[in-house]
Protein backbone atom coordinates (compact mmCIF):
# COMPACT_ATOMS: atom_id res chain seq x y z
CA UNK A 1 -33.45 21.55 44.11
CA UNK A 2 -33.51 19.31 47.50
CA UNK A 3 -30.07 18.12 48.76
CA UNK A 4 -29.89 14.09 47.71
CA UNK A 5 -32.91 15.17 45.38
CA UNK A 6 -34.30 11.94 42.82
CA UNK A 7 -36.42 13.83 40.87
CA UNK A 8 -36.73 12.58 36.92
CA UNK A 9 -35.07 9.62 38.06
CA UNK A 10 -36.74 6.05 38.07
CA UNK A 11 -35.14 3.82 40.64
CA UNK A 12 -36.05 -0.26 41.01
CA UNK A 13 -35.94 -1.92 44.24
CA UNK A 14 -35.76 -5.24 44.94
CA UNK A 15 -37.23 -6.84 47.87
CA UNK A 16 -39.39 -4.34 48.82
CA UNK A 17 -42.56 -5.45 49.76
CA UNK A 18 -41.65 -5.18 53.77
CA UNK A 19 -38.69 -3.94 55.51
CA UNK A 20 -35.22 -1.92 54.46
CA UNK A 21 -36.45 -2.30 50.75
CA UNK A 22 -39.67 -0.57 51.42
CA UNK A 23 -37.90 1.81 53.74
CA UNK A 24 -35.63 2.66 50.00
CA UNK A 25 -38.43 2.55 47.73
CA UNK A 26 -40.29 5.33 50.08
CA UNK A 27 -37.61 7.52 50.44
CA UNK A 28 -36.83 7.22 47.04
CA UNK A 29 -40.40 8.73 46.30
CA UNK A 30 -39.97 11.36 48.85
CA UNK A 31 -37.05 12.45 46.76
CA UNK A 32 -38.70 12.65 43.78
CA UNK A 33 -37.95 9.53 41.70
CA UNK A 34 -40.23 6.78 40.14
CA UNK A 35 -40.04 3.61 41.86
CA UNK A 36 -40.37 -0.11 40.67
CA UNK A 37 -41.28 -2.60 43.28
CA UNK A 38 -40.60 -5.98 43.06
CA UNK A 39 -41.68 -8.80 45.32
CA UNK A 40 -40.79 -12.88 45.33
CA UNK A 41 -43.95 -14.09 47.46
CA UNK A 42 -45.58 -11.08 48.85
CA UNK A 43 -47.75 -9.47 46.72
CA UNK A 44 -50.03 -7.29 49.44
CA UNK A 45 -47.06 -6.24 50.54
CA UNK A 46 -45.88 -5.02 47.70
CA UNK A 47 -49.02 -3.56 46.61
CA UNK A 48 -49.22 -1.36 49.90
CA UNK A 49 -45.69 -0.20 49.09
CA UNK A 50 -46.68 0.64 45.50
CA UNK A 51 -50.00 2.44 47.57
CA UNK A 52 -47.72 4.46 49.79
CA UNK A 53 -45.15 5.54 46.70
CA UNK A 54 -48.51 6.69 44.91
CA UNK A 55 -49.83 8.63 48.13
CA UNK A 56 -46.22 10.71 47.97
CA UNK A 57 -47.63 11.99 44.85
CA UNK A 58 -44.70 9.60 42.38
CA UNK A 59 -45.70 6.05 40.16
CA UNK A 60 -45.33 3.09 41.26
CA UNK A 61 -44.86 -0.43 38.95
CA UNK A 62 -45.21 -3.85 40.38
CA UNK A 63 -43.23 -6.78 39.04
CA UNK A 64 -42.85 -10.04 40.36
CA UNK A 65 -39.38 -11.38 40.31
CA UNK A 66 -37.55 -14.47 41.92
CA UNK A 67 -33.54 -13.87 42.46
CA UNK A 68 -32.80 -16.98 42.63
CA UNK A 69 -33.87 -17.79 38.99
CA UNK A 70 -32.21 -17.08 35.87
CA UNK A 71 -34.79 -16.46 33.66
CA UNK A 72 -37.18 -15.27 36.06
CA UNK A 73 -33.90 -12.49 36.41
CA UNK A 74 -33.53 -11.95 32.58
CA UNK A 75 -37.40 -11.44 32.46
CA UNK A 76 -37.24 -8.95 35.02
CA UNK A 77 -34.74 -6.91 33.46
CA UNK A 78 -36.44 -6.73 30.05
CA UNK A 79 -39.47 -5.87 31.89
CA UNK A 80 -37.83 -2.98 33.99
CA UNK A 81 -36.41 -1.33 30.49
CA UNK A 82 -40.00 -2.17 28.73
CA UNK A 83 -41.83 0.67 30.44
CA UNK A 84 -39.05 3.38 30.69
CA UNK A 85 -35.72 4.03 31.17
CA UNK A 86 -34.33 3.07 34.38
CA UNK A 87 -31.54 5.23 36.24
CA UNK A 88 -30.86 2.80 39.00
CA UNK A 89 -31.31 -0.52 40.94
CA UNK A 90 -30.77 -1.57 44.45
CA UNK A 91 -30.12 -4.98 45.04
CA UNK A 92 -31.99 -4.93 48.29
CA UNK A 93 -33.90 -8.57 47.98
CA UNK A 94 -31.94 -11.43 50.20
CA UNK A 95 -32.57 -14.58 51.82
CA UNK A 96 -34.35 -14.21 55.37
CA UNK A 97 -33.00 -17.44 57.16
CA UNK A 98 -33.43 -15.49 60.57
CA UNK A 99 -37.65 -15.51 60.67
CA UNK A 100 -40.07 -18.05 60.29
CA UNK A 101 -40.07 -21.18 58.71
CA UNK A 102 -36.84 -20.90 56.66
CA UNK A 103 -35.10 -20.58 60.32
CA UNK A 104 -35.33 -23.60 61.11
CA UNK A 105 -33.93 -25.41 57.96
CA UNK A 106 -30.99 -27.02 57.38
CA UNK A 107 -27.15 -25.45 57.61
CA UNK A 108 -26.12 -26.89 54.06
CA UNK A 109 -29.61 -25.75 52.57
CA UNK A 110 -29.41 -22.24 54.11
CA UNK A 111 -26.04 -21.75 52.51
CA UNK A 112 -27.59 -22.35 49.29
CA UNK A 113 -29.78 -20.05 49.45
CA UNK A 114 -27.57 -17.34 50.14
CA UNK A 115 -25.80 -17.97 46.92
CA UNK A 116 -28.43 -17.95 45.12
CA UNK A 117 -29.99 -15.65 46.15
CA UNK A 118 -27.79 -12.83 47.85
CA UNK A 119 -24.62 -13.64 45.96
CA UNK A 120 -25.63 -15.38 42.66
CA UNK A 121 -29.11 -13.16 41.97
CA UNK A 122 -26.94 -9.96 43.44
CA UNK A 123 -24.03 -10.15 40.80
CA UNK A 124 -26.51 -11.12 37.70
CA UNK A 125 -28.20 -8.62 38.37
CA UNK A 126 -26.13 -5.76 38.90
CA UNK A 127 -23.90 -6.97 35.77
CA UNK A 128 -27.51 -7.17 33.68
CA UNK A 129 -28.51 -3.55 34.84
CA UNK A 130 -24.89 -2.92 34.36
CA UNK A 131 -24.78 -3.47 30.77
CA UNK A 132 -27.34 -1.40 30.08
CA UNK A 133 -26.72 1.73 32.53
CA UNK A 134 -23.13 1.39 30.24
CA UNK A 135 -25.30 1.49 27.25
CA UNK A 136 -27.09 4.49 28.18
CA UNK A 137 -24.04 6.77 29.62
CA UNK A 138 -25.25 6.76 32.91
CA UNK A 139 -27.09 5.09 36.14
CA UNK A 140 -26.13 3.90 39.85
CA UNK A 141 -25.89 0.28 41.61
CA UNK A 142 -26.30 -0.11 44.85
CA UNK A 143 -25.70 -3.32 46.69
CA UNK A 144 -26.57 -4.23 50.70
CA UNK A 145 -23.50 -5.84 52.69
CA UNK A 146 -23.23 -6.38 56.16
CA UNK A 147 -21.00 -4.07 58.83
CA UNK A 148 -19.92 -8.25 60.99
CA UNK A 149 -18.77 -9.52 57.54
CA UNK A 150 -15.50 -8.21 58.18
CA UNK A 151 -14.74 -8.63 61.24
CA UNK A 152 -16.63 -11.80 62.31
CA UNK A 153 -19.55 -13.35 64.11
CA UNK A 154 -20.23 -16.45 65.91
CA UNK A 155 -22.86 -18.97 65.23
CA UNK A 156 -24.46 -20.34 62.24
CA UNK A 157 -25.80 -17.48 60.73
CA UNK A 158 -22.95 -15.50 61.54
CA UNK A 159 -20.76 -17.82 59.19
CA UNK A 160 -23.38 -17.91 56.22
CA UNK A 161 -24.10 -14.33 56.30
CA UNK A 162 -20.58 -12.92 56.54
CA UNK A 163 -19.89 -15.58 53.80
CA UNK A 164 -22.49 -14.03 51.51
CA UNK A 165 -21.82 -10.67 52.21
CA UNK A 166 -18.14 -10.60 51.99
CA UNK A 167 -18.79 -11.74 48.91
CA UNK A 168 -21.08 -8.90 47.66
CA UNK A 169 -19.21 -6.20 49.19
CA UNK A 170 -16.02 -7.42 47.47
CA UNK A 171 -17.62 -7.78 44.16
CA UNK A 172 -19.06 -4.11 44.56
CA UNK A 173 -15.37 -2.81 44.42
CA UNK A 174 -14.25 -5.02 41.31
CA UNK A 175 -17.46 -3.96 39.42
CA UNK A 176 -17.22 0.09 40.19
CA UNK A 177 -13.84 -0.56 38.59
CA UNK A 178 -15.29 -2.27 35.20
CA UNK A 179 -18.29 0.11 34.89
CA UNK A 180 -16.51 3.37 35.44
CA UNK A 181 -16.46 6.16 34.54
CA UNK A 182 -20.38 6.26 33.33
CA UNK A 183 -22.13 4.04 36.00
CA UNK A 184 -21.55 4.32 39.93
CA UNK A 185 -21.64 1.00 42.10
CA UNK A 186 -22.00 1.09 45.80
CA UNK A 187 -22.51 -1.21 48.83
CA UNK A 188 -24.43 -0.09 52.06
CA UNK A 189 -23.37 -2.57 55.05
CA UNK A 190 -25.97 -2.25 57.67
CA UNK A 191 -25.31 -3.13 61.19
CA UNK A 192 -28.04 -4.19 64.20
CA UNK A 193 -31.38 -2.60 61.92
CA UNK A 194 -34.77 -3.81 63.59
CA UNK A 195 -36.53 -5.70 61.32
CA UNK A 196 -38.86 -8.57 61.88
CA UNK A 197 -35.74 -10.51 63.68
CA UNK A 198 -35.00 -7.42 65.88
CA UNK A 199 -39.02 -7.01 67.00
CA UNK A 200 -38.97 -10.39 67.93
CA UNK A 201 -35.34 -11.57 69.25
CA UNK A 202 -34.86 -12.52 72.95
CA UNK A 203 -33.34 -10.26 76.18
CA UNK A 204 -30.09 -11.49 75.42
CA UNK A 205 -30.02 -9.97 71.81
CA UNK A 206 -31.59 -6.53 72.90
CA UNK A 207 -28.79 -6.10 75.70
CA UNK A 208 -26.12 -7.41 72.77
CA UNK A 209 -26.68 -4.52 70.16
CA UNK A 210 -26.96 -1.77 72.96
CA UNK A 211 -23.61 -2.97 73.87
CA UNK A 212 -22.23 -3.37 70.77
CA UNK A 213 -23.44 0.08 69.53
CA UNK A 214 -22.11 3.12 70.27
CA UNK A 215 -24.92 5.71 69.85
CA UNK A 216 -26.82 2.89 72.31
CA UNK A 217 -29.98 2.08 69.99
CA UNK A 218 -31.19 -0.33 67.22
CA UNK A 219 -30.91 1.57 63.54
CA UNK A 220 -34.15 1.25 61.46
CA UNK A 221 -35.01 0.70 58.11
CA UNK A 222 -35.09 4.53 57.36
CA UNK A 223 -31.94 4.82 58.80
CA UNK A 224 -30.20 2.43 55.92
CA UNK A 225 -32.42 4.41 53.47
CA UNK A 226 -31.48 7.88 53.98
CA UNK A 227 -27.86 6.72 53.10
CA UNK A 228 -29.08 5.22 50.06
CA UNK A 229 -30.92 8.29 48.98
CA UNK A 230 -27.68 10.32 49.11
CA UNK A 231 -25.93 7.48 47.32
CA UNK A 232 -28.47 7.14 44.28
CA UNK A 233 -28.24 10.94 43.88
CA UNK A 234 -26.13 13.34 41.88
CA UNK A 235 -24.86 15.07 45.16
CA UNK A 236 -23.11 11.63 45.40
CA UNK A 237 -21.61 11.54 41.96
CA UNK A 238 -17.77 11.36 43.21
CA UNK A 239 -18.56 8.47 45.38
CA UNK A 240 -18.27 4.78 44.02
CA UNK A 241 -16.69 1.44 44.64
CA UNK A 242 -17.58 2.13 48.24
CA UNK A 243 -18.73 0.24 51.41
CA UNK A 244 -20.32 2.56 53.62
CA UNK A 245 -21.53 1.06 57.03
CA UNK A 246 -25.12 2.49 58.53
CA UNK A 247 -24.27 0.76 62.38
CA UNK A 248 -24.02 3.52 64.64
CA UNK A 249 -20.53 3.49 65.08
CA UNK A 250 -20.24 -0.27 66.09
CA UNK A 251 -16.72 -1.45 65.13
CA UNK A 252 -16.14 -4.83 67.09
C-alpha cells in the first residue's frame, strides 16, 4: 500500500468541474478512491473531470448540486448515499466573486453570496455528511479556508473573503470536537494558488505574491490537493480539528 493511499474509499467533491476541486477529485483517483463530482453551472466541465477520473482507471458519478439551496443540498446528500457508501466529502465549491461577471456586482450582494454559499452551504453540508459518517463509525470532512483570513487583507474582497473564511475555519475546529472520535474534520487554507484570477491578474498582483511568498512562486491547484490527499487518508488518522495552510511559507 501507497503512502496517503484512497483505495476502497469513495470521496465527493464539490465544485469540481474546473480548478482546486478538479485538482482533489484527480488526485483522489490517482490514490485509488471513487470520486463524485458535482457541478452548479458547468456541466462540460464536470463531465471532462468525470472523463479524466475514468482514464485513471477509478468511477466517476456526476451530480448536479447548488450550495446555496437547501433542498437542492438535502437532495444531494440522499443522492450521494443512494449509490454507495461514501467515506468522505470536501467542501471545495465557493463563490468566485474575483472572475467574470459576478466581479463586478455589488459589495452587499457579494457578501451574500459568500454566506450562502461558502459559509451557509459549507456548514449544512458538512453537519449533513456529518450525521451520517457518525452513523456509519467512520469518514473524513474536509473544508477550504484561506491562509489572509487571519491576519488581514485590504480591499473589498479582502474583507468578504476573510469574513467567510474565518468563519469556516473556525467552525472546522468546533465540529472535529462534536464528531469525534469516529469522523475526522479538517480545513486546508490555501494561500496565492493560480487559478483563473491568478492567469489573468495584472503586473502589480504577479510582483505582490512573489513578494509575499517565501519559496518565490504561485502554488497550483495540485499543490492544495496533495495536502488533501494525505488528509482524506488513513496515514492522517491522528490529525483533525486542524487548519493547515498550503502558501509557501507566506506569513504576513
Amino acid at each position: 500500500m501507497s503512502f496517503a493511499d484512497l483505495s476502497n474509499k469513495r470521496i465527493v467533491v464539490t465544485g469540481s468541474s474546473s480548478g482546486i476541486g478538479r485538482a482533489i477529485a484527480l488526485e483522489c483517483a490517482r490514490a485509488g478512491a471513487e470520486v463524485v463530482v458535482s457541478y452548479r453551472r458547468s456541466k462540460t466541465g464536470a463531465v471532462q473531470t468525470a472523463q479524466e477520473v475514468e482514464d485513471l482507471g477509478r468511477t466517476a458519478s456526476i451530480f448536479q448540486v447548488d450550495i446555496s439551496d437547501r433542498l437542492s443540498r438535502h437532495a444531494f446528500v440522499d443522492e450521494c448515499f443512494k449509490f454507495g457508501p461514501v467515506d468522505a466529502i470536501v467542501n471545495n465549491a465557493g463563490a468566485d466573486l474575483l472572475t467574470g461577471e459576478l466581479k463586478h456586482l455589488d459589495y452587499a450582494v457579494k457578501l451574500q453570496m459568500l454566506l450562502d454559499i461558502d459559509i451557509t452551504g459549507t456548514i449544512e453540508m458538512s453537519r449533513s455528511f456529518g450525521e451520517r459518517f457518525a452513523d456509519q463509525g467512520h469518514g473524513s470532512i474536509l473544508n477550504i479556508g484561506w491562509d489572509q483570513s487571519d491576519r488581514g487583507m485590504e480591499g473589498d474582497s479582502g474583507e468578504l473573503f476573510a469574513a467567510a473564511k474565518n468563519a469556516i475555519m473556525g467552525f472546522t475546529r468546533s465540529l472535529s470536537l462534536s464528531l469525534a472520535p469516529s469522523v475526522r474534520v479538517n480545513c486546508i487554507a490555501p494561500g496565492w494558488i493560480k487559478t483563473a484570477w491568478g492567469e489573468e491578474t495584472s503586473d502589480y498582483w504577479q510582483q505582490r505574491v512573489m513578494d509575499e511568498t517565501p519559496l518565490k512562486r504561485w502554488g497550483t491547484p495540485q499543490d492544495v490537493a496533495n495536502m488533501a490527499r494525505y488528509l482524506l487518508s488513513n496515514d492522517a488518522a491522528y490529525i483533525t480539528g486542524q487548519v493547515i495552510n498550503v502558501n509557501g511559507g507566506a506569513v504576513r
